[in-house]
PDB file of N, CA and C in Angstrom:
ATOM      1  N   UNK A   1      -2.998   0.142  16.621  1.00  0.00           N
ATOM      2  CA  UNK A   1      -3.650   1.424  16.697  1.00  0.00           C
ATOM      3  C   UNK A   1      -5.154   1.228  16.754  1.00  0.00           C
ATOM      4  N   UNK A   2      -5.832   1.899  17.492  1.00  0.00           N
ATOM      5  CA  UNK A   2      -7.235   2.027  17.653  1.00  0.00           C
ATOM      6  C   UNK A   2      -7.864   2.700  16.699  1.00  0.00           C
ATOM      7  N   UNK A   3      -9.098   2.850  16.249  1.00  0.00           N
ATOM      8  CA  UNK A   3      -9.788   3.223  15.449  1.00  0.00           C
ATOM      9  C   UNK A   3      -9.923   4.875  15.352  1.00  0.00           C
ATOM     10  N   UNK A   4      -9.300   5.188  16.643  1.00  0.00           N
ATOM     11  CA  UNK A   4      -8.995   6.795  16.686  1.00  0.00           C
ATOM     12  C   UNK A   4      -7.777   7.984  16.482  1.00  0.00           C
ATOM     13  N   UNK A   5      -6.961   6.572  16.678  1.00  0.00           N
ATOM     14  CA  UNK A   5      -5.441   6.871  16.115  1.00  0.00           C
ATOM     15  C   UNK A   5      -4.885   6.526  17.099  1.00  0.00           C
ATOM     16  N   UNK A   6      -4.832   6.397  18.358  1.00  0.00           N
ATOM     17  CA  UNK A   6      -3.993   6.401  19.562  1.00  0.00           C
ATOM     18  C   UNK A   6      -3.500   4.174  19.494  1.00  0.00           C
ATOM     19  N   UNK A   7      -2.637   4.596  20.164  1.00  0.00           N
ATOM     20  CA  UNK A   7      -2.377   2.833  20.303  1.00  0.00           C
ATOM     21  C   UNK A   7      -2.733   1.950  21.216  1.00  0.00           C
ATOM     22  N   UNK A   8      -3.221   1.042  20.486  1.00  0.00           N
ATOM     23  CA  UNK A   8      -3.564  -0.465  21.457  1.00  0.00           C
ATOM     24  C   UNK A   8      -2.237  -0.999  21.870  1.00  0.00           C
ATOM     25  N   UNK A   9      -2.548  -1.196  23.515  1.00  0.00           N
ATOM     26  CA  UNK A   9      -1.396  -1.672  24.284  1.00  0.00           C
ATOM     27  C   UNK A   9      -1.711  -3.347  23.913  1.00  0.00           C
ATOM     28  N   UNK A  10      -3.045  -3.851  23.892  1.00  0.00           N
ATOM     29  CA  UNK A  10      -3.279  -5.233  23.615  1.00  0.00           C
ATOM     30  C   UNK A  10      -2.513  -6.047  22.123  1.00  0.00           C
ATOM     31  N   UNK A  11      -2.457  -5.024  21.335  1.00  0.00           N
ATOM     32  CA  UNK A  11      -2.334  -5.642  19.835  1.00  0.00           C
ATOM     33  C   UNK A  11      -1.520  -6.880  20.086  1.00  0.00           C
ATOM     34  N   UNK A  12      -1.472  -8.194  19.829  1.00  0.00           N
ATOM     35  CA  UNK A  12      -0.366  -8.926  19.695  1.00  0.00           C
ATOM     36  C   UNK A  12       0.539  -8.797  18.756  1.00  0.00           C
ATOM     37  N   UNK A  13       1.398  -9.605  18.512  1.00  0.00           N
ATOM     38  CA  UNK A  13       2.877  -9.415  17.859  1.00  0.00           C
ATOM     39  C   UNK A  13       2.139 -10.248  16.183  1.00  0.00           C
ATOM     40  N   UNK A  14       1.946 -11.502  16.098  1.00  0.00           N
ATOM     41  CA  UNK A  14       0.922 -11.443  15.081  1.00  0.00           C
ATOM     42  C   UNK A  14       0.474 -10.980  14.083  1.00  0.00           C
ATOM     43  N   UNK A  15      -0.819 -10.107  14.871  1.00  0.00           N
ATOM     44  CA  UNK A  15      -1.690  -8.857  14.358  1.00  0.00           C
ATOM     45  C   UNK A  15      -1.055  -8.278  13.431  1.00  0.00           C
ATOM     46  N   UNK A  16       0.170  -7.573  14.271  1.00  0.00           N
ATOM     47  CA  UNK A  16       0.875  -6.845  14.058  1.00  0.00           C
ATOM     48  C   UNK A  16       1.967  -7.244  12.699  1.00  0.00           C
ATOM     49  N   UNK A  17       2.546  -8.381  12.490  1.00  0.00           N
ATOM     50  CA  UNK A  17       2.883  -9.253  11.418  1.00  0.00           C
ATOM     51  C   UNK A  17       2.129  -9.252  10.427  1.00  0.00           C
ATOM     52  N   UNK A  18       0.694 -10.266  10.427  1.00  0.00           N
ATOM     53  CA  UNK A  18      -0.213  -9.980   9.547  1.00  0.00           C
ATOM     54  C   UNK A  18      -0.485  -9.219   8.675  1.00  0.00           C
ATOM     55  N   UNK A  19      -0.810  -7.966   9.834  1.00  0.00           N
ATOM     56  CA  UNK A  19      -1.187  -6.364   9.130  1.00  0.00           C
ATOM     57  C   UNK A  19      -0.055  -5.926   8.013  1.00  0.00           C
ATOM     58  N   UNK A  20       1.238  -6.692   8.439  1.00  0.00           N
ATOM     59  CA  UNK A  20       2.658  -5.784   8.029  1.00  0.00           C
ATOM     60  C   UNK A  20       2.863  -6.749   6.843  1.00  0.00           C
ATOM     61  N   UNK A  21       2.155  -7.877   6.593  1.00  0.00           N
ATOM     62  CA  UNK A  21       2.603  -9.413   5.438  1.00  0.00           C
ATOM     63  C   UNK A  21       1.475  -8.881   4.105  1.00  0.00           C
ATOM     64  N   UNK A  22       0.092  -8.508   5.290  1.00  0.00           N
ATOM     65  CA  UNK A  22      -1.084  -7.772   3.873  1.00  0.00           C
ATOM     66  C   UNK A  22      -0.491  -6.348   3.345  1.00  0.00           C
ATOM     67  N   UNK A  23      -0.100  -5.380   4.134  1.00  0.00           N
ATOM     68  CA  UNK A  23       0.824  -4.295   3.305  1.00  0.00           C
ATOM     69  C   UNK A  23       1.788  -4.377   2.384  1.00  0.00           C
ATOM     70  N   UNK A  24       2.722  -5.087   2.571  1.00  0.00           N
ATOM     71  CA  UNK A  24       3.685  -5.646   1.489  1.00  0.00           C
ATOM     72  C   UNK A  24       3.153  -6.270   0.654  1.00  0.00           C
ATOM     73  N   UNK A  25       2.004  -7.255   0.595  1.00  0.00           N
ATOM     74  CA  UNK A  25       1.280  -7.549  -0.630  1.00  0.00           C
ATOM     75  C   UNK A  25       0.323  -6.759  -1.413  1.00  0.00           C
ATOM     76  N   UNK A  26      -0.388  -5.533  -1.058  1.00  0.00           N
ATOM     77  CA  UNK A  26      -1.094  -4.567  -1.456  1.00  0.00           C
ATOM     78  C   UNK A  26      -0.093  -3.738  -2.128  1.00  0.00           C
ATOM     79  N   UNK A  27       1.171  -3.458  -1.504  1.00  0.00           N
ATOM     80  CA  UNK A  27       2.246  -2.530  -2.007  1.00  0.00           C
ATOM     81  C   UNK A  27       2.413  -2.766  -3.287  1.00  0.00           C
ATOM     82  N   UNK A  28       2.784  -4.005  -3.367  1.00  0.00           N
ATOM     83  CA  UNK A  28       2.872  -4.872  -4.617  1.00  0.00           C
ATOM     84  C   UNK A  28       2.412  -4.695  -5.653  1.00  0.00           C
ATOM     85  N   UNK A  29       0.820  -5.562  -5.420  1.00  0.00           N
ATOM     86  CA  UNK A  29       0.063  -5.445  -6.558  1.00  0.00           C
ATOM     87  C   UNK A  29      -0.603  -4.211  -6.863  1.00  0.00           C
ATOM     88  N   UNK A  30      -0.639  -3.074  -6.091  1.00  0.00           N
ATOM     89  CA  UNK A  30      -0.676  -1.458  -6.477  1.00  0.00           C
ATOM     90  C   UNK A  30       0.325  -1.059  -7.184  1.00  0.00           C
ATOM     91  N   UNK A  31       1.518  -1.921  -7.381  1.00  0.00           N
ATOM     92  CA  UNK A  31       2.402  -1.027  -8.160  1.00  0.00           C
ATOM     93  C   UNK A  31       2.131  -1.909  -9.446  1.00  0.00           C
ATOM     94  N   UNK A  32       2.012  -3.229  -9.605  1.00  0.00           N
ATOM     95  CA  UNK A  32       1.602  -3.832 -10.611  1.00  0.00           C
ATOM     96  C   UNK A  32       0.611  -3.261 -11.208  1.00  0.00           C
ATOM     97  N   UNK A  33      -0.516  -3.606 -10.369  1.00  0.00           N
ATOM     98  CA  UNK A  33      -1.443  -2.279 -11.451  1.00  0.00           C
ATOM     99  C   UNK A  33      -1.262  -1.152 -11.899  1.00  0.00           C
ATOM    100  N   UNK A  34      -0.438  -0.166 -11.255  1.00  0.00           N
ATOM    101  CA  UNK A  34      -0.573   1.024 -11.560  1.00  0.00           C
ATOM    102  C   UNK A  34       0.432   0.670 -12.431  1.00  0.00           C
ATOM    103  N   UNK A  35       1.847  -0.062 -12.972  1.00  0.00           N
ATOM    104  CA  UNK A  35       2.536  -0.148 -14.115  1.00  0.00           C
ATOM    105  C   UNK A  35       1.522  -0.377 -15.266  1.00  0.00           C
ATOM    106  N   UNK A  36       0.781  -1.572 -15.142  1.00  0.00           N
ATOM    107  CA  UNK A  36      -0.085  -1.982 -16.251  1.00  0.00           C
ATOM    108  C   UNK A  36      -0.590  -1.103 -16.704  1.00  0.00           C
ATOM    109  N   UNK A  37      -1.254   0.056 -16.310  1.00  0.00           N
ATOM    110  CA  UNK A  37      -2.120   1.123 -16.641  1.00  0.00           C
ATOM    111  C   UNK A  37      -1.187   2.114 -17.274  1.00  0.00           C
ATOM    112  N   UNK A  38       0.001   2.463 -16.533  1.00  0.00           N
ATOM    113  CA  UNK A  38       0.752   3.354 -17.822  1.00  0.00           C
ATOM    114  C   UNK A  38       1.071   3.161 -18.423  1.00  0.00           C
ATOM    115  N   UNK A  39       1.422   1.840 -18.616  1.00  0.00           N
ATOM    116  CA  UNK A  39       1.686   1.418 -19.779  1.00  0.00           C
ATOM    117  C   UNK A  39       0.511   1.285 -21.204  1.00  0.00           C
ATOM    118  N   UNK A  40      -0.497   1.323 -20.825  1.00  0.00           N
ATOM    119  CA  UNK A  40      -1.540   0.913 -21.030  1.00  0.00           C
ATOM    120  C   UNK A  40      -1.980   2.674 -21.622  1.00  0.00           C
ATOM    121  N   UNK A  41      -2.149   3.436 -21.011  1.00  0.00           N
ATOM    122  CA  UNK A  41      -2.622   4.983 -21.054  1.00  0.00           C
ATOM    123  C   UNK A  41      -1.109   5.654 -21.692  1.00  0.00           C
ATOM    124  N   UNK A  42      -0.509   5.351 -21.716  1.00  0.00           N
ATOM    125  CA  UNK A  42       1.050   6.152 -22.122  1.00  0.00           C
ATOM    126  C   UNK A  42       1.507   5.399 -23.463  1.00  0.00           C
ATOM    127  N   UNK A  43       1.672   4.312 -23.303  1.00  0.00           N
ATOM    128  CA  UNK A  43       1.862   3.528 -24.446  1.00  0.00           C
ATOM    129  C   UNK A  43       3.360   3.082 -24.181  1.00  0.00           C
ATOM    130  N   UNK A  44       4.318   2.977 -23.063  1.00  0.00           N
ATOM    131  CA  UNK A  44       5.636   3.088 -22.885  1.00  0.00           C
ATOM    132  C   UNK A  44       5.827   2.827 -21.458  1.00  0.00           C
ATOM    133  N   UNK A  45       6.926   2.316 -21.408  1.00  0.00           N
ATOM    134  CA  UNK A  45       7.478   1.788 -19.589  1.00  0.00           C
ATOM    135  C   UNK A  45       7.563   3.187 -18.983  1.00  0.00           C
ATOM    136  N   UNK A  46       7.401   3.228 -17.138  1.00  0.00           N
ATOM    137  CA  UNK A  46       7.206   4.398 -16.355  1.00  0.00           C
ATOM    138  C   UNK A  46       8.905   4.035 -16.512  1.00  0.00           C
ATOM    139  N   UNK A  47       9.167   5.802 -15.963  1.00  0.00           N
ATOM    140  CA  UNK A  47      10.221   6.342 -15.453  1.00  0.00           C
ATOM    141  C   UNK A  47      10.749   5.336 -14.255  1.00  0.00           C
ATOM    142  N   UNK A  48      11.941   5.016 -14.959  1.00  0.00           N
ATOM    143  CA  UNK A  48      12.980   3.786 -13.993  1.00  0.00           C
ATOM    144  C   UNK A  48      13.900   4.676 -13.161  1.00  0.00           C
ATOM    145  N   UNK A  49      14.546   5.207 -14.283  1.00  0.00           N
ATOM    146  CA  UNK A  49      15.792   5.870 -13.721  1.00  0.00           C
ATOM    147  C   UNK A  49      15.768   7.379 -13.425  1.00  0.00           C
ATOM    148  N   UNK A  50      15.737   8.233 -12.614  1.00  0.00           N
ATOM    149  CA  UNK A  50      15.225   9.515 -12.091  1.00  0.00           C
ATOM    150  C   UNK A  50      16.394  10.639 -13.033  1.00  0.00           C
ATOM    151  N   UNK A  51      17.362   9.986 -13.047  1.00  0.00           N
ATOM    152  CA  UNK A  51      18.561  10.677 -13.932  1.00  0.00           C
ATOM    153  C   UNK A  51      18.983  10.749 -15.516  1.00  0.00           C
ATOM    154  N   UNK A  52      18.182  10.025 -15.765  1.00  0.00           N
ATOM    155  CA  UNK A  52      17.773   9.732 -17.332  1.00  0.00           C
ATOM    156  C   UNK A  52      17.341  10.988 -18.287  1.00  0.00           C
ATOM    157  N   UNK A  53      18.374  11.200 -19.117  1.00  0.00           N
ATOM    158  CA  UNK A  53      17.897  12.730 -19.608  1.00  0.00           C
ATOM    159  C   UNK A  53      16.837  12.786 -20.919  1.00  0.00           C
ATOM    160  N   UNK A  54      16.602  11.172 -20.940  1.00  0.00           N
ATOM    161  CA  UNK A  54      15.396  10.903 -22.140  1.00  0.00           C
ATOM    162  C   UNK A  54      13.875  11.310 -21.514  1.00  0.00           C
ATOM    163  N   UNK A  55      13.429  11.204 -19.878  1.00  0.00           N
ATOM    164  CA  UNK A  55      12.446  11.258 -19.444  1.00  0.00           C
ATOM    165  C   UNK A  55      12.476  13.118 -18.731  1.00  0.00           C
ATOM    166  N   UNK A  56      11.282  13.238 -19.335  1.00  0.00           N
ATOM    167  CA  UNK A  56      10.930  15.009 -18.612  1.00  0.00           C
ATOM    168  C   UNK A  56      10.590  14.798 -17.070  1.00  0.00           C
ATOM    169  N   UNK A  57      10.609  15.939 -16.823  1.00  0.00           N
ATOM    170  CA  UNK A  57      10.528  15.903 -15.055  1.00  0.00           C
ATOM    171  C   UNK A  57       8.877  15.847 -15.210  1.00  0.00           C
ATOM    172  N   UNK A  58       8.221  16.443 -15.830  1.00  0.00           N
ATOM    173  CA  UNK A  58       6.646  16.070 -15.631  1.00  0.00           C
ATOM    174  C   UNK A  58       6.203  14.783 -15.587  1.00  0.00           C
ATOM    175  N   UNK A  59       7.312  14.304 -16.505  1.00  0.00           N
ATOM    176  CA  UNK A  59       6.323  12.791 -16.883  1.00  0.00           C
ATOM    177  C   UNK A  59       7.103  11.750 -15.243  1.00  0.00           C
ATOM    178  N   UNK A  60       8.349  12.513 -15.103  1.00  0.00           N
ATOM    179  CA  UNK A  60       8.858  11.602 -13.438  1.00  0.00           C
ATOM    180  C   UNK A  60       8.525  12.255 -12.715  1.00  0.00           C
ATOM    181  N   UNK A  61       7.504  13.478 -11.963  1.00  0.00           N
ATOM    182  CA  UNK A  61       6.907  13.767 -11.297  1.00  0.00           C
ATOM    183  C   UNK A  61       5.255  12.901 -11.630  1.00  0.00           C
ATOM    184  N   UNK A  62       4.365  13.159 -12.456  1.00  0.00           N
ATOM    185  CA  UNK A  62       3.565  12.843 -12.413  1.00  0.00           C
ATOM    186  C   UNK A  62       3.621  11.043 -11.820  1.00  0.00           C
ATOM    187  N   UNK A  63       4.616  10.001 -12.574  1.00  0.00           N
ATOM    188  CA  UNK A  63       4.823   8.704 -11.993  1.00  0.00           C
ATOM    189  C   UNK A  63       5.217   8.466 -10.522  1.00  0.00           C
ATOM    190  N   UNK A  64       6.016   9.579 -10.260  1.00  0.00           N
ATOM    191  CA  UNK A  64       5.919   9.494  -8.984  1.00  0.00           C
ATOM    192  C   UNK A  64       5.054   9.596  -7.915  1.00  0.00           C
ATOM    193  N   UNK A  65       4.044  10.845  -8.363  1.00  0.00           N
ATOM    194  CA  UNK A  65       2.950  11.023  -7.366  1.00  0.00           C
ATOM    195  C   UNK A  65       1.526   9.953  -7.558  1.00  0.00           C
ATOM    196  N   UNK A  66       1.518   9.845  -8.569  1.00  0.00           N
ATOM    197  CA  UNK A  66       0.611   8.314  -8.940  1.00  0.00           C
ATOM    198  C   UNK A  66       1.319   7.414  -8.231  1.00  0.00           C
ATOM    199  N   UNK A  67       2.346   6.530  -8.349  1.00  0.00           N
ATOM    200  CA  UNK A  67       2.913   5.353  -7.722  1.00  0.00           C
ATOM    201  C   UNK A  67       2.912   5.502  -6.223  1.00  0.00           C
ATOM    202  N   UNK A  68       3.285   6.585  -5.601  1.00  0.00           N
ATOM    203  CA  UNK A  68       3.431   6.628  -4.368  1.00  0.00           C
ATOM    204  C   UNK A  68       1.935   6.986  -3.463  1.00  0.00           C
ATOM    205  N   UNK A  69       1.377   8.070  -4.366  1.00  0.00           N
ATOM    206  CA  UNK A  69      -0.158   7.742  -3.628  1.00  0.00           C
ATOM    207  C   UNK A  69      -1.091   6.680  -3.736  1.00  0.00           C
ATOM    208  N   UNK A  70      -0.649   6.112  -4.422  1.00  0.00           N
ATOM    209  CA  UNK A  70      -1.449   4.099  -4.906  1.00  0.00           C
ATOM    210  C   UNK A  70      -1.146   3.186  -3.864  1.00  0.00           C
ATOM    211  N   UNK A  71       0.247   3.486  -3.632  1.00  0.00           N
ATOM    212  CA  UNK A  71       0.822   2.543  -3.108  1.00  0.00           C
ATOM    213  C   UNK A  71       0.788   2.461  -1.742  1.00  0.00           C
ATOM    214  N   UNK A  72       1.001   3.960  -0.760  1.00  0.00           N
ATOM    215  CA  UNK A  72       0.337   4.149   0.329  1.00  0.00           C
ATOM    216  C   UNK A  72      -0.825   4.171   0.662  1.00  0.00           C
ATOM    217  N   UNK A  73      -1.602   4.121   0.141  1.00  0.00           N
ATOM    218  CA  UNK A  73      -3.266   4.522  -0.007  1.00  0.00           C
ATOM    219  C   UNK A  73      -3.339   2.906  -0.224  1.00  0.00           C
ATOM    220  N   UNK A  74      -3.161   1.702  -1.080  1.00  0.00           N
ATOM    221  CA  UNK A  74      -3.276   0.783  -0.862  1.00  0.00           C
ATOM    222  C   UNK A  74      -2.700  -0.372   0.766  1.00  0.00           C
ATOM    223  N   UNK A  75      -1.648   0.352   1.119  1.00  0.00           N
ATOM    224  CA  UNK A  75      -0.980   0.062   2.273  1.00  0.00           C
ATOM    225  C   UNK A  75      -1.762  -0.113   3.420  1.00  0.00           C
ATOM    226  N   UNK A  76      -2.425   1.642   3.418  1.00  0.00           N
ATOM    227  CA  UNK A  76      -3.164   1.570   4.794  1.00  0.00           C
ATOM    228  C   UNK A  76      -4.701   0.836   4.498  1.00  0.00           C
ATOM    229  N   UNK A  77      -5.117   0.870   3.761  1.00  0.00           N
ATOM    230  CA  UNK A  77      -6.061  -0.006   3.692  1.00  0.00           C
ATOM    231  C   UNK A  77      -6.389  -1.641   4.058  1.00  0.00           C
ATOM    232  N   UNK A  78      -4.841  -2.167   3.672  1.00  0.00           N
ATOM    233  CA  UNK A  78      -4.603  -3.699   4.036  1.00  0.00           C
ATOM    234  C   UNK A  78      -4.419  -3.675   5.149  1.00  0.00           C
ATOM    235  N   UNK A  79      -3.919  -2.693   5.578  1.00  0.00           N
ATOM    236  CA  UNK A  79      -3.103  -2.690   7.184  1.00  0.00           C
ATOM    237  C   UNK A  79      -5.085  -3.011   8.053  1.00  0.00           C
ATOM    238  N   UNK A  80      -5.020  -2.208   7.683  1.00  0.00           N
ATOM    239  CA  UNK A  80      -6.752  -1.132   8.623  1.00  0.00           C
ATOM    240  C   UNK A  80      -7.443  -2.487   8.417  1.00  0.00           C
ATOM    241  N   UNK A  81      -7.859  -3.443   6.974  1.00  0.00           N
ATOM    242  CA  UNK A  81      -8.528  -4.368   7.015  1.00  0.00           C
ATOM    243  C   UNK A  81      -7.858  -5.813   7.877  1.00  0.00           C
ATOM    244  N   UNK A  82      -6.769  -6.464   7.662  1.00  0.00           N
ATOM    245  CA  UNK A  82      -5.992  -7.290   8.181  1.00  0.00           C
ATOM    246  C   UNK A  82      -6.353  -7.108  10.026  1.00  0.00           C
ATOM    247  N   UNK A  83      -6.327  -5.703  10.607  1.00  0.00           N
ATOM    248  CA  UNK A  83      -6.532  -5.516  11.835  1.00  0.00           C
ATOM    249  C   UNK A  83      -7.921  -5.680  12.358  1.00  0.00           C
ATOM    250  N   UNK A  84      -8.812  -5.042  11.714  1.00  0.00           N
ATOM    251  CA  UNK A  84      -9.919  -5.104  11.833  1.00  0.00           C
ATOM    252  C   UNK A  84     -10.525  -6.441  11.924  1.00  0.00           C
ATOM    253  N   UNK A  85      -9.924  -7.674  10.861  1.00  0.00           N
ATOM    254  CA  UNK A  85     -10.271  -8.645  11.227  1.00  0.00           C
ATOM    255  C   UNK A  85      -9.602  -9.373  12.385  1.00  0.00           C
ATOM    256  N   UNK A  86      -8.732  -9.466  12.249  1.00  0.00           N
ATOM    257  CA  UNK A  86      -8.103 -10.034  13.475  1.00  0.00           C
ATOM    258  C   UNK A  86      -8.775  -9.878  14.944  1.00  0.00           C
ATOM    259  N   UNK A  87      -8.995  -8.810  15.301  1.00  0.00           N
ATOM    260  CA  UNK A  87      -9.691  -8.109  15.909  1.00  0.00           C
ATOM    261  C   UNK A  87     -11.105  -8.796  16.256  1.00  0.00           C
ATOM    262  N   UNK A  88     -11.805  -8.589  15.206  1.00  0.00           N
ATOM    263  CA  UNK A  88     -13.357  -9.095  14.933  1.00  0.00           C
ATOM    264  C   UNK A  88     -13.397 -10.807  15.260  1.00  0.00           C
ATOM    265  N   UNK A  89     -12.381 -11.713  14.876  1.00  0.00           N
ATOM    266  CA  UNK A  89     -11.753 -12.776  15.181  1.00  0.00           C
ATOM    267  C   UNK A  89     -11.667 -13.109  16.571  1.00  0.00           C
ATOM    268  N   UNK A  90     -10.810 -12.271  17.374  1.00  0.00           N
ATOM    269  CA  UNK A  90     -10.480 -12.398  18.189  1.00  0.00           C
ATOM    270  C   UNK A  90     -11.684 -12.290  19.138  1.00  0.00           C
ATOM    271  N   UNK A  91     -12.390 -11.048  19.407  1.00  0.00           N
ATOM    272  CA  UNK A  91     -13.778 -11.060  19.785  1.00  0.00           C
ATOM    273  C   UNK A  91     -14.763 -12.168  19.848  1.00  0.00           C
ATOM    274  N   UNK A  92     -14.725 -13.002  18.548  1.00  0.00           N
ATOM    275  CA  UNK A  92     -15.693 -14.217  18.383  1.00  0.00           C
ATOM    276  C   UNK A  92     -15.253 -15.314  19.233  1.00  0.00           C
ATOM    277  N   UNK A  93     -13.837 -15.647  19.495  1.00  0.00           N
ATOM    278  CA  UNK A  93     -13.332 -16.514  19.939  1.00  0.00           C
ATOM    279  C   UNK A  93     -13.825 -16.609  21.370  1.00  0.00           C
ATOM    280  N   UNK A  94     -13.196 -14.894  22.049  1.00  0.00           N
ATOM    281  CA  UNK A  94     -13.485 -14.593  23.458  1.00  0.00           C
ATOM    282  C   UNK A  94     -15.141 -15.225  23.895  1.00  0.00           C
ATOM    283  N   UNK A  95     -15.948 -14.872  23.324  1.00  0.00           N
ATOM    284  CA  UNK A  95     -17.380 -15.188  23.333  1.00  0.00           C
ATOM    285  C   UNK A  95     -17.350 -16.534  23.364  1.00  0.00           C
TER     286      UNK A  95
END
């Protein structure tokens, strides 16, 4: 994808790997952190099990919308940086 949203027909297969190897590792350690911290601010393990009649729906809504906006929000960032270099890389080479 281009910097405008539309897609690069050039991207290689790679790039495209790369971008997808740094997301799965950002995914990761965004959820690692963000466990450490509730645990940390809560005093107790996040909501595992969604069906669990010990946990309130606030406290598995609120973990949910924390974990999942961390975790995407960390995603596209690795993605966007991983490309960007590659990219910037690739440019230097051409030259």
């Amino acid at each position: 994808m281009s910097e405008n949203g539309t897609s690069d027909k050039g991207e290689s297969g790679s790039s495209t790997a790369i971008a997808a190897v740094a997301a799965l590792g950002a995914a990761w350690l965004a959820r690692k952190v963000i466990t450490f911290g509730w645990k940390q601010v809560t005093g107790k393990e996040p909501p595992g099990d969604p069906h669990d009649p010990h946990v309130g729906i606030a406290e598995a809504l609120t973990w949910a919308v924390i974990l999942g906006a961390s975790i995407e929000g960390a995603r596209i960032m690795a993605m966007r940086v991983a490309t960007r270099r590659m990219r910037h890389a690739a440019r230097e080479i051409q030259q």
